[in-house]
Protein backbone atom coordinates (compact mmCIF):
# COMPACT_ATOMS: atom_id res chain seq x y z
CA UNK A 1 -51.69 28.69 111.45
CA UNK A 2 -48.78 30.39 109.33
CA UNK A 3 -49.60 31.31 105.89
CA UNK A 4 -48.07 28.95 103.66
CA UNK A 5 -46.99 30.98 100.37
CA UNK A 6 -47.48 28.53 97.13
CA UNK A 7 -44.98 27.09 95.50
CA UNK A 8 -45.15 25.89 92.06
CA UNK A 9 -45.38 22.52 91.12
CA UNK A 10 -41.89 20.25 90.05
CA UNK A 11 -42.20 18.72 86.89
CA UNK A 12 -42.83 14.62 87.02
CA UNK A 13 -41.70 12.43 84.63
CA UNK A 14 -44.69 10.12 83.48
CA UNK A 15 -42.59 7.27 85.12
CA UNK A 16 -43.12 8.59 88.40
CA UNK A 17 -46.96 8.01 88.05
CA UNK A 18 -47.61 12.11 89.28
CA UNK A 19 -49.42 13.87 86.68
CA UNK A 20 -47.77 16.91 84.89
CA UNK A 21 -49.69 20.49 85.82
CA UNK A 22 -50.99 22.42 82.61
CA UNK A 23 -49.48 25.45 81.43
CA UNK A 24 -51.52 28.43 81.32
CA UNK A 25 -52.84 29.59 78.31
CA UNK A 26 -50.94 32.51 76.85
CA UNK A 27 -52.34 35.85 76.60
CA UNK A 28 -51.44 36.93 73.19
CA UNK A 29 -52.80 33.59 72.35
CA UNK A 30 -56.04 33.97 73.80
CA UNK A 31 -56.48 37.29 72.19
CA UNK A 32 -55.69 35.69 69.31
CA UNK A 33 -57.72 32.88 69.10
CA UNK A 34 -60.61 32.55 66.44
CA UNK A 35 -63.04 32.39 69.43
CA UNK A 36 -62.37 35.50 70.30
CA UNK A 37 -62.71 37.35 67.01
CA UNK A 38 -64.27 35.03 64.55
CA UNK A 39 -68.00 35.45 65.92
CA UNK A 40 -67.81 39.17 66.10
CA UNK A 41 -66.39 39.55 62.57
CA UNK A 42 -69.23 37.54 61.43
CA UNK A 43 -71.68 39.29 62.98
CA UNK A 44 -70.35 42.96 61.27
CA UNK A 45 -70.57 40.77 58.39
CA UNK A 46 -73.85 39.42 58.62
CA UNK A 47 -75.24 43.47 59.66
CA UNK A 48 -73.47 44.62 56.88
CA UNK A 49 -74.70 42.19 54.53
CA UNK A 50 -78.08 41.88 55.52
CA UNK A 51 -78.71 45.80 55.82
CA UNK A 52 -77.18 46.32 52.53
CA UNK A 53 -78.91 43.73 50.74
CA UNK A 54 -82.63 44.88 52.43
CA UNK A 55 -82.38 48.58 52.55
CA UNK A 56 -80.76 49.32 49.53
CA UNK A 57 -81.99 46.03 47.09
CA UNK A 58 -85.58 47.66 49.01
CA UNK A 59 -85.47 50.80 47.98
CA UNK A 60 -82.98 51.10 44.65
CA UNK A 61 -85.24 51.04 41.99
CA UNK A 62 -89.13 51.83 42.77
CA UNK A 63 -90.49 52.94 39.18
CA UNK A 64 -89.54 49.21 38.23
CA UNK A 65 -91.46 47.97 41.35
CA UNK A 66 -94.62 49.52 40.93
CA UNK A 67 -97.62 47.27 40.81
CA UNK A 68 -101.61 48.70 41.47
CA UNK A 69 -99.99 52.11 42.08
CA UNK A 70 -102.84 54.00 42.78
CA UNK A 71 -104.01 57.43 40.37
CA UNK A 72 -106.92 59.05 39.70
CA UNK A 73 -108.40 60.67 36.42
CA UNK A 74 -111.07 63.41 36.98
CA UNK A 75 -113.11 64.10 33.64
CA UNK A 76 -115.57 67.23 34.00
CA UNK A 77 -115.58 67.88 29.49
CA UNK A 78 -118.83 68.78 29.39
CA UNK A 79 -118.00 67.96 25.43
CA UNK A 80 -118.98 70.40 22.77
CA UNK A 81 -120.21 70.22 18.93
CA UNK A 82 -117.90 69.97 16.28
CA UNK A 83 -119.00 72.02 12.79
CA UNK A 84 -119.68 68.89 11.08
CA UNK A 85 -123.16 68.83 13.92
CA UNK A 86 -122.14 66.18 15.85
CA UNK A 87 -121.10 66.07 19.66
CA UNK A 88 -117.52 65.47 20.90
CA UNK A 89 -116.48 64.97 24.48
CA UNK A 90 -112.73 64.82 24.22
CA UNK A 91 -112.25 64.39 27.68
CA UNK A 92 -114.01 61.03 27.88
CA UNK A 93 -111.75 60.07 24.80
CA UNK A 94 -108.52 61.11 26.94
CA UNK A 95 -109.78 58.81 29.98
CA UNK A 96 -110.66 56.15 27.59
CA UNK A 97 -107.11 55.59 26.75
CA UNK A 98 -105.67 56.16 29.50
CA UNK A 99 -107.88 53.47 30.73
CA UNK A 100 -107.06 51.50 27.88
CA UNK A 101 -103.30 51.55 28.08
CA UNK A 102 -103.25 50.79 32.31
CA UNK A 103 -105.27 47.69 31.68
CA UNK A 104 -102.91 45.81 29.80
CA UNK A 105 -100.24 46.48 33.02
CA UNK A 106 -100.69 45.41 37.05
CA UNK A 107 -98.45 48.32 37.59
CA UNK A 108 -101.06 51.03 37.64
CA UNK A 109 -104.42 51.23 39.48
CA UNK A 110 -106.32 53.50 37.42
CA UNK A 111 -109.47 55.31 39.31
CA UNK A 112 -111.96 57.19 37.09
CA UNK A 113 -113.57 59.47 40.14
CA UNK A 114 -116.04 62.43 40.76
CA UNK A 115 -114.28 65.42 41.46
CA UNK A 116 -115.16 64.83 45.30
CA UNK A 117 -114.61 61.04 45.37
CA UNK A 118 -110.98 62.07 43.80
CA UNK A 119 -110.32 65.05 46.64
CA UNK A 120 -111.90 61.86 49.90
CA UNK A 121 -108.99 59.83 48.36
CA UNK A 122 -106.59 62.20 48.21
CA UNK A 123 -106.88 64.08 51.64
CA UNK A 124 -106.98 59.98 53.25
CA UNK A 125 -103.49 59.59 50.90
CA UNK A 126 -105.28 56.50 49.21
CA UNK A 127 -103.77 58.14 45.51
CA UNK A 128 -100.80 59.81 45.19
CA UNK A 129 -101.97 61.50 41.92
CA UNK A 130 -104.93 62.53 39.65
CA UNK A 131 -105.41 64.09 36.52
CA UNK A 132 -108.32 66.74 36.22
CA UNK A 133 -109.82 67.22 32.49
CA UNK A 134 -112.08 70.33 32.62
CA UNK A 135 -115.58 71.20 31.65
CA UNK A 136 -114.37 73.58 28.87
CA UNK A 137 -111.66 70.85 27.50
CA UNK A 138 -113.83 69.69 24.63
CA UNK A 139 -114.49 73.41 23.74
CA UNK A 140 -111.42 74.78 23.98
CA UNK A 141 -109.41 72.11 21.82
CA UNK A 142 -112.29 72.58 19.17
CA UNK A 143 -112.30 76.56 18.91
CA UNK A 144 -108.19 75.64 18.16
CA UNK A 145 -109.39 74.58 14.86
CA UNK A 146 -111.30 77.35 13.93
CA UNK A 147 -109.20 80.05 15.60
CA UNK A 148 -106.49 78.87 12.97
CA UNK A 149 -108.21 79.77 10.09
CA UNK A 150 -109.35 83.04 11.64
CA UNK A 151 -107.72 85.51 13.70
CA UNK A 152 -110.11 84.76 16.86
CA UNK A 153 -108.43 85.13 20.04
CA UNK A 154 -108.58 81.02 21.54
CA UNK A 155 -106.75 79.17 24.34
CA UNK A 156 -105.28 75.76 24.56
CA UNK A 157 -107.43 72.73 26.31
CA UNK A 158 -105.99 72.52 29.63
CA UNK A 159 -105.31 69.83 32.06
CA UNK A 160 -104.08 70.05 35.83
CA UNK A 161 -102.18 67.19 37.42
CA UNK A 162 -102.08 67.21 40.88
CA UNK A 163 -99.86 65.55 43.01
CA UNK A 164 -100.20 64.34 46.87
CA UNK A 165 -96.86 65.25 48.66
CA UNK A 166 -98.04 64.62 51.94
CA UNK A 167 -98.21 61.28 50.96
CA UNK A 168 -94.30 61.21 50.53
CA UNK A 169 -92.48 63.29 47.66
CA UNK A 170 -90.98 60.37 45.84
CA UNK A 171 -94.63 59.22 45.34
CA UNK A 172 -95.64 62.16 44.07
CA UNK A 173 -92.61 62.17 41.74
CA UNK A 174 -93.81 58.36 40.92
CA UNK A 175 -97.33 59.23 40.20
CA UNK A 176 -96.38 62.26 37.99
CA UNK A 177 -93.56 59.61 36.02
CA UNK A 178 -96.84 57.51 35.24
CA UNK A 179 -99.60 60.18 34.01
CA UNK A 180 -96.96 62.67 32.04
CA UNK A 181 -96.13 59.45 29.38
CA UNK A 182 -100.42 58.81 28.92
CA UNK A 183 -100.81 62.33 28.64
CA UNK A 184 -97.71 62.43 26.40
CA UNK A 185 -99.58 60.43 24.15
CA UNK A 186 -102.94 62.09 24.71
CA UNK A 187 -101.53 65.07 23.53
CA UNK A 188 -100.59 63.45 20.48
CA UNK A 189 -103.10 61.58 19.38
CA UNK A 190 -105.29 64.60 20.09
CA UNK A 191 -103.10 66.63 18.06
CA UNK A 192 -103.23 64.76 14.82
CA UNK A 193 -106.85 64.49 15.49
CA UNK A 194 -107.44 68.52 15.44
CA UNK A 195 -104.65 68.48 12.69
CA UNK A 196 -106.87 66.49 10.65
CA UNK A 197 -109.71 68.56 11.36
CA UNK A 198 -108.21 71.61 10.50
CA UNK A 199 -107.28 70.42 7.09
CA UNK A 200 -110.89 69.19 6.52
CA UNK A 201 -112.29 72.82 7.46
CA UNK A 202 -109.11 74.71 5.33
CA UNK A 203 -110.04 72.56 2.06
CA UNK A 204 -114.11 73.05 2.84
CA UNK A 205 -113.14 76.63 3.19
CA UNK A 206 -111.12 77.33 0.24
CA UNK A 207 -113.70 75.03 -1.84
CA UNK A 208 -116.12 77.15 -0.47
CA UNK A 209 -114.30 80.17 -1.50
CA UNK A 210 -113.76 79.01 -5.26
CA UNK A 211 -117.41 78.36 -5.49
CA UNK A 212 -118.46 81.81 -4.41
CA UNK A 213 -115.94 83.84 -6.63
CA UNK A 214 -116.78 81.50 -9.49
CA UNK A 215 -120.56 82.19 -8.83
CA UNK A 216 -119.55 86.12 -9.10
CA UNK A 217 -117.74 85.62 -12.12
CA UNK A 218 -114.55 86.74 -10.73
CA UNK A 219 -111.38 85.96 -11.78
CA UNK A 220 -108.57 86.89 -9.64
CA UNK A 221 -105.17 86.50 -9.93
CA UNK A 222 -103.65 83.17 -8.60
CA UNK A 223 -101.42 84.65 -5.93
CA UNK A 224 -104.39 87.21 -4.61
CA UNK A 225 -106.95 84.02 -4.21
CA UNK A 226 -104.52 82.51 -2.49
CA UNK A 227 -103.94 84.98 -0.18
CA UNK A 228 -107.98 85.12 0.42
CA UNK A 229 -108.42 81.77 1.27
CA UNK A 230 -108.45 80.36 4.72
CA UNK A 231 -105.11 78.53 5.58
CA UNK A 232 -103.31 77.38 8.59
CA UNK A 233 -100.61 79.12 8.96
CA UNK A 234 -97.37 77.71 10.70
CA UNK A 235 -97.92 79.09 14.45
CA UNK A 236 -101.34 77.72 13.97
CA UNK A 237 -100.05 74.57 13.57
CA UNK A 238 -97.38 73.96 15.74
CA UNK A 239 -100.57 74.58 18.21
CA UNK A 240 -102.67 72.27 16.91
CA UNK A 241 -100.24 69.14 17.00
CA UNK A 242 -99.46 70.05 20.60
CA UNK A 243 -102.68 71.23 22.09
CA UNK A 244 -103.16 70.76 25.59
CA UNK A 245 -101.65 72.91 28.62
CA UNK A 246 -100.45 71.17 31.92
CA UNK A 247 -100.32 72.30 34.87
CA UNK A 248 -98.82 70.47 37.88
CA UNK A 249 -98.81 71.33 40.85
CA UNK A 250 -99.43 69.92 44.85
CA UNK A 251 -103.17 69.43 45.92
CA UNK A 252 -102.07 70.08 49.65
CA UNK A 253 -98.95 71.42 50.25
CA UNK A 254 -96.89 69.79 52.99
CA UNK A 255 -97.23 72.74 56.63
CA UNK A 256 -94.20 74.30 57.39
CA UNK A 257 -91.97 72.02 59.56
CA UNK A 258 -93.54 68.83 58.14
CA UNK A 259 -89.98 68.30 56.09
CA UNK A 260 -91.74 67.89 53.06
CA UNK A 261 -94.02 65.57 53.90
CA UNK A 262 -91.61 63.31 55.23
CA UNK A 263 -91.66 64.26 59.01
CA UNK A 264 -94.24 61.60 60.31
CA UNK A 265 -91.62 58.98 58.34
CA UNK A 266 -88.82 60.74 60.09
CA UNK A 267 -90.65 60.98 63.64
CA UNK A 268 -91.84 56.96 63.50
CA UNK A 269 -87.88 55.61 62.74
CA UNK A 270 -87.11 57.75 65.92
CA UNK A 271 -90.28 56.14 67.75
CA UNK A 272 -88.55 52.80 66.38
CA UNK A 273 -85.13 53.97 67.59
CA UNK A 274 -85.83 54.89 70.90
CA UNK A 275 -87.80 51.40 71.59
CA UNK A 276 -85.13 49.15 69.99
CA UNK A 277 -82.25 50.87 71.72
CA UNK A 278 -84.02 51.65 75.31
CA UNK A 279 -85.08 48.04 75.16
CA UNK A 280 -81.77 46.89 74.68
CA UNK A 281 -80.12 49.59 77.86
CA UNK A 282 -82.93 48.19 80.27
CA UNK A 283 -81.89 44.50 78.78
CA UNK A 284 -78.17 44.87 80.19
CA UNK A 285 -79.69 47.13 83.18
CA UNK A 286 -82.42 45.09 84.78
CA UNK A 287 -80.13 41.45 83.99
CA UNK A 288 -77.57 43.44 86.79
CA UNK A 289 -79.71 44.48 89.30
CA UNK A 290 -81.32 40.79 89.09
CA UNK A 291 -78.01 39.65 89.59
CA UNK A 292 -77.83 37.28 85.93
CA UNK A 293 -75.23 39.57 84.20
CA UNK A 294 -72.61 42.31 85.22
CA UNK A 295 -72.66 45.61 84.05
CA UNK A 296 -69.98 48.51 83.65
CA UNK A 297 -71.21 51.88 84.53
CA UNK A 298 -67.85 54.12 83.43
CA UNK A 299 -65.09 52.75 85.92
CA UNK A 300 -67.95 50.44 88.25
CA UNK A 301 -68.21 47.07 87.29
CA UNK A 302 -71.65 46.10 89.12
CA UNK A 303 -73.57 42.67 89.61
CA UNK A 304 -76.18 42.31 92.02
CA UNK A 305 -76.67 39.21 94.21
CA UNK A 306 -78.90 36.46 91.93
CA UNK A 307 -82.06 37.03 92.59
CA UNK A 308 -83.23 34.52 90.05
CA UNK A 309 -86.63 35.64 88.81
CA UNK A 310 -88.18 33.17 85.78
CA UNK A 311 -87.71 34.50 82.81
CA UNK A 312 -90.97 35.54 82.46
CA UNK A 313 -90.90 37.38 85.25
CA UNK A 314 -87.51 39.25 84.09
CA UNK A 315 -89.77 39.58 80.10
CA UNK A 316 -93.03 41.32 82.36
CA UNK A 317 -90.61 43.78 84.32
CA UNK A 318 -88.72 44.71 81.48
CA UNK A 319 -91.87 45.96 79.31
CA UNK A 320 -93.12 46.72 82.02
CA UNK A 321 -90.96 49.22 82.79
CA UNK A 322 -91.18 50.54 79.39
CA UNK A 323 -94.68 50.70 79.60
CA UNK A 324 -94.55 53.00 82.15
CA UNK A 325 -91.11 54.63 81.17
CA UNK A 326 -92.47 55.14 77.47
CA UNK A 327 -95.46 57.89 78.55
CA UNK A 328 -93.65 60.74 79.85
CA UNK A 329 -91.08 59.52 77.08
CA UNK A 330 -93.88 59.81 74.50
CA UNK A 331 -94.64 63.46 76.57
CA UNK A 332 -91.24 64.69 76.23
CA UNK A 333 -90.86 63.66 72.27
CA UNK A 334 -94.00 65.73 71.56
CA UNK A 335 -92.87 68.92 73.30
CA UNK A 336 -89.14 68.81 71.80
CA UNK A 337 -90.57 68.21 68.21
CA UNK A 338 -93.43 71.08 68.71
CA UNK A 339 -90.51 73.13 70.19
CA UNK A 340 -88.74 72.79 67.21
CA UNK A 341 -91.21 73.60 64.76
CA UNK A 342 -93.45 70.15 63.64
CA UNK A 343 -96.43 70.68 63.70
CA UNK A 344 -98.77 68.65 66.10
CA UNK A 345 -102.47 68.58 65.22
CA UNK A 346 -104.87 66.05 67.39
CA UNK A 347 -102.09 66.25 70.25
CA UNK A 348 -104.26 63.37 72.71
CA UNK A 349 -104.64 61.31 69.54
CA UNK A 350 -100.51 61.94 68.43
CA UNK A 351 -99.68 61.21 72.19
CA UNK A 352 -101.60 57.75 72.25
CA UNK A 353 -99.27 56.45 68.94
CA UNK A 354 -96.24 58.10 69.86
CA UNK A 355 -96.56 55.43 72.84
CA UNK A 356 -98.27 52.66 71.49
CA UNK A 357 -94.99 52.66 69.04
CA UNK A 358 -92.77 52.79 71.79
CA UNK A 359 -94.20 50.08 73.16
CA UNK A 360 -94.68 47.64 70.34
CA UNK A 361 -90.86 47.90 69.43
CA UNK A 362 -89.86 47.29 72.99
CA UNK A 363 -92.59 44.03 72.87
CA UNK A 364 -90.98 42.62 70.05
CA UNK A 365 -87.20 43.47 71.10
CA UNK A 366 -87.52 42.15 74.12
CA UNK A 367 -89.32 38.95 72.94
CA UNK A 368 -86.42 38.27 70.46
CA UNK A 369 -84.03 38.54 73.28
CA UNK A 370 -85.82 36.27 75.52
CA UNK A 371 -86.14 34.00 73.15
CA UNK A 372 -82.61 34.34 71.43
CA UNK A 373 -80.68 35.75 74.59
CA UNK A 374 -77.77 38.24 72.98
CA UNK A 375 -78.55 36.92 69.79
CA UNK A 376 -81.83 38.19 69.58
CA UNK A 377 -80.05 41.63 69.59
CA UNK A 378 -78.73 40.89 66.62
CA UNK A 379 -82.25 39.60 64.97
CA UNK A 380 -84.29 42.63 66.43
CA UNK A 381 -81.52 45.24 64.18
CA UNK A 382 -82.50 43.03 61.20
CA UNK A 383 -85.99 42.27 61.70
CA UNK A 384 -87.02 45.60 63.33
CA UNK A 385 -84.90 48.01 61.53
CA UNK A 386 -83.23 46.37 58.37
CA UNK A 387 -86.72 44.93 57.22
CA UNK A 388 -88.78 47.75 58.55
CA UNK A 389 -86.98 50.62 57.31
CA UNK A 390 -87.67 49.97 53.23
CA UNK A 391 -91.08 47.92 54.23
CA UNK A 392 -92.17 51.25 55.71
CA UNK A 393 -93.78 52.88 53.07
CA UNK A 394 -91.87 55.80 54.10
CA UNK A 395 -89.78 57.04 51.52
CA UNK A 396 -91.27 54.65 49.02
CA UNK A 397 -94.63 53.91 48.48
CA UNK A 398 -95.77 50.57 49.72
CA UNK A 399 -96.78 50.25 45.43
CA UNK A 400 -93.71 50.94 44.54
CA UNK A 401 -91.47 48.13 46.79
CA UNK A 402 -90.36 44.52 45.36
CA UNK A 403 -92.67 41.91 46.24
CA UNK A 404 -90.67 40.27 49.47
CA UNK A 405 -91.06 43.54 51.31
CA UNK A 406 -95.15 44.66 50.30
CA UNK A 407 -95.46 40.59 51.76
CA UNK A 408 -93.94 41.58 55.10
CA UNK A 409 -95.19 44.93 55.62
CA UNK A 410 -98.20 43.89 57.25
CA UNK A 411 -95.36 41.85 60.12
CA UNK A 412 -93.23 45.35 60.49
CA UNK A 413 -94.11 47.17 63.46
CA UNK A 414 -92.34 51.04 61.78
CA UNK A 415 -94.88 50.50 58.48
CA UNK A 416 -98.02 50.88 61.03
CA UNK A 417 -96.17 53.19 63.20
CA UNK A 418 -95.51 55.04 60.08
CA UNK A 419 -99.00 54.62 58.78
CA UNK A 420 -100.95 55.81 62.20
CA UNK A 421 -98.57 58.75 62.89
CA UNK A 422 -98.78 60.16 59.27
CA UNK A 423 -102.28 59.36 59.11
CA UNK A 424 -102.89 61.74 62.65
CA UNK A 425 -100.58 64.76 61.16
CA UNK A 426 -101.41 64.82 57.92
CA UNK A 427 -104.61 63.26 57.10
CA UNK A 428 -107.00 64.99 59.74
CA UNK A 429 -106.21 61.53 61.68
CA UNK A 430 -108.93 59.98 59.56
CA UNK A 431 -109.40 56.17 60.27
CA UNK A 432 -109.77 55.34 56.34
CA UNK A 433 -106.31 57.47 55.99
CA UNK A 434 -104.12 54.52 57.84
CA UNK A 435 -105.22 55.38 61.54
CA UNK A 436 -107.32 52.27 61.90
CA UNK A 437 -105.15 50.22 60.58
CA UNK A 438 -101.90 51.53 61.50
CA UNK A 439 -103.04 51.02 65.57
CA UNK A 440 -104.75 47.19 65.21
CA UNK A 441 -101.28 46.29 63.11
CA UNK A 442 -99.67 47.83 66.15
CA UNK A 443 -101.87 45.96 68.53
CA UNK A 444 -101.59 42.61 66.91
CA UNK A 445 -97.88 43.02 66.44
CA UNK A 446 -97.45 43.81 70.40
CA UNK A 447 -99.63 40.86 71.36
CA UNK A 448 -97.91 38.01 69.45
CA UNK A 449 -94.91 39.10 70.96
CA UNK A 450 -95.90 38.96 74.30
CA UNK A 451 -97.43 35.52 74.16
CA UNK A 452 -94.63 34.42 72.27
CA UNK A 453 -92.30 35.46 74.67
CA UNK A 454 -94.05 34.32 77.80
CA UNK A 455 -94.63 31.26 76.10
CA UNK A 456 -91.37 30.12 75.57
CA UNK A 457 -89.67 31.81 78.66
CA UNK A 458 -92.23 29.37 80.66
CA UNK A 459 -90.74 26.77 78.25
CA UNK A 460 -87.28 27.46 79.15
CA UNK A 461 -87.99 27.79 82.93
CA UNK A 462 -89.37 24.15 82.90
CA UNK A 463 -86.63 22.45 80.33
CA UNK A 464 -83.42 24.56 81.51
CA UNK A 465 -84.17 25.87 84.71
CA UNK A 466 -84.49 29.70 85.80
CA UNK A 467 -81.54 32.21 84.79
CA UNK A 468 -78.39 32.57 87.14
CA UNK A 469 -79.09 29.66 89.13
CA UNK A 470 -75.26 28.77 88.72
CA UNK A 471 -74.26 31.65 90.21
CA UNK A 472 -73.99 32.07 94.59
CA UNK A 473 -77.39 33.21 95.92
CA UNK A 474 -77.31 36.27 97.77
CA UNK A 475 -76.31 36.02 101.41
């Protein structure tokens, strides 16, 4: 038969009982419609909004945040005896106020510790700082009072405060910002206490000297007793009301390439990257080939016959794939980051949370999608990464966070990657350091989100049917 070409459609009056054809919607129109832009505006907004409001409200202000932040005080004063015959141990008066002063606050968790119970907590990263009082503290602030009414050679009490980069640098900066103030006021109090004692000995010594040149029946001129008698002179007591000598310094500094302790921080968000965004590729990827949605590969616009799997079939191949994918992904990372200078101890250890972070985040970004659809694209950037990021202890300490985010740290999936991989290149991947923890976190994490997801993709199977069945099945 001929082609017949279309013609369009005569108007109709109403009258004539023939319906009037639509007109087609105009194209400037459609662009400009509020379903067309509205949802995507408000989506930049709600990013925007959210990310602001978590990262930066997270991490703004983390010396007004701290609660239980964890330093140490070492005392080894073996004490010493003051000329009045009694025995002083200055250093146990120091750590007595410092106790003192934390107890009143929930911001600080004071530890009094051994010298080697002090050095376990600091090589697991379980205090970012300690104080370290000397055996020869007691000594040395006592000979100040006697080496200022003498010429004796003496040296200042001393005090070393170490700090625990390794365990991030703003923590170390944190835990330094809490002992300098107590010491501050050690110092103080300790100098109006050898102040005091000093004036004691200069009057006993000058009394002293008045009884022996009266028992000799001298009398010397005013100006040359004077000048015989013991006095403190100003240098001398400058010293004396600021005694002690401090010393910071790092009690492990970071290994070259470690980015100042930062690195396994650094390493974990790309871990965390690399899952959220792969997830999201093999999302649009594996929806083509199964024939659900299209996809544009640079000028090719490709969909696949429907193939129609359940959707928790499509959820198993997906993570699946990154299961398998994520190992000689996890290989690769580890040989570009030794390559370029991080350095990689416990390398079988390193490899095993390298992929067991890979993994998790793909768990959990693919169960928000199947649960959410596209949506849960937009919920895996906020829960994953907005929420994580701050909640990861990795620029600031878990201690030193508002409330909201030391609550959900324990849901993130980057504060145990974080916690595992730090714990394995910096802390001699000791299980007390975070390692333990850091991989059942991960584990739990990756296991809700599987059930969760197959759970309610069997759901939606049942209630709405299986994905693409609208579409024409493959010929």
């Amino acid at each position: 038969m001929p082609a017949h070409s279309a013609q369009p459609a005569e108007p109709q009056s109403a009258a004539s009982g023939r319906q009037q054809p639509q007109a087609a919607p105009s194209r400037i129109g459609a662009y400009l419609s509020p379903r067309t832009w509205l949802l995507p505006v408000l989506v930049l907004l709600l990013l925007g909004g959210a990310g602001t409001a978590l990262y930066i409200g997270g991490l703004g202000s983390p010396g007004k945040n701290l609660d239980h932040f964890p330093i140490a005080v070492v005392n080894q004063d073996r004490g010493a005896d003051t000329p009045a015959g009694s025995r002083e141990n200055l250093g146990g008066n120091i750590t007595d106020q410092m106790r003192q002063g934390f107890d009143g606050s929930d911001e600080i968790d004071l530890r009094v510790l051994s010298w080697d119970e002090a050095q376990d907590q600091m090589r697991d990263g379980q205090i970012h700082g300690m104080m370290v009082i000397p055996e020869t503290f007691s000594a040395d602030a006592l000979a100040l009072v006697s080496g200022a009414l003498s010429d004796a050679d003496v040296s200042r009490p001393a005090v070393t405060v170490y700090t625990n980069p390794l365990a991030g640098p703003l923590a170390s900066s944190l835990a330094t910002g809490a002992i300098n103030p107590a010491l501050d006021q050690a110092n103080k109090s300790l100098g109006e206490q050898l102040t005091a004692s000093a004036q004691t000995a200069q009057a006993t010594a000058q009394a002293d000297l008045q009884r022996r040149l009266e028992a000799l029946g001298a009398d010397l001129p005013p100006q040359l007793e004077q000048q015989l008698a013991p006095r403190v002179d100003g240098t001398s007591a400058d010293l004396l009301e600021d005694p002690i000598a401090v010393t910071t310094t790092a009690f492990e500094e970071p290994p070259e390439g470690a980015a100042l302790g930062e690195g396994a921080f650094f390493y974990s968000v790309l871990l965390m990257v690399v899952g959220v965004s792969g997830s999201v590729s093999l999302h649009f990827l594996v929806d083509a080939r199964l024939g659900v949605a299209p996809v544009e590969l640079g000028t090719r616009f490709v969909l696949d016959p429907p193939l129609r799997p359940g959707r928790w079939a499509t959820y198993l191949l997906m993570w699946g794939i990154v299961v398998v994918g994520a190992l000689p992904t996890a290989g690769l990372m580890m040989w570009v980051a030794s390559a370029v200078g991080m350095p990689i101890p416990h390398g079988a250890l390193f490899f095993f949370t390298t992929w067991l972070s890979i993994v998790t985040v793909s768990a959990v970004t693919l169960a928000l999608i199947a649960l959410l659809g596209s949506a849960g694209m937009i919920l895996s950037l906020i829960y994953v990464v907005f929420m994580g990021l701050p909640s990861a202890s990795g620029v600031v300490p878990l201690e030193a966070l508002p409330g909201f985010f030391r609550f959900i740290a324990p849901g993130e999936p980057l504060y145990h990657m974080t916690t595992a991989n730090r714990a394995v290149l910096y802390f001699d991947a000791e299980a007390d350091a975070g390692l333990q923890s850091g991989i059942i976190g991960m584990l739990i994490i990756l296991l809700i989100a599987v059930l969760v997801a197959l759970l309610a993709s069997l759901v939606y199977d049942r209630l709405l049917g299986r994905r693409g069945a609208g579409l024409p099945a493959a010929a």
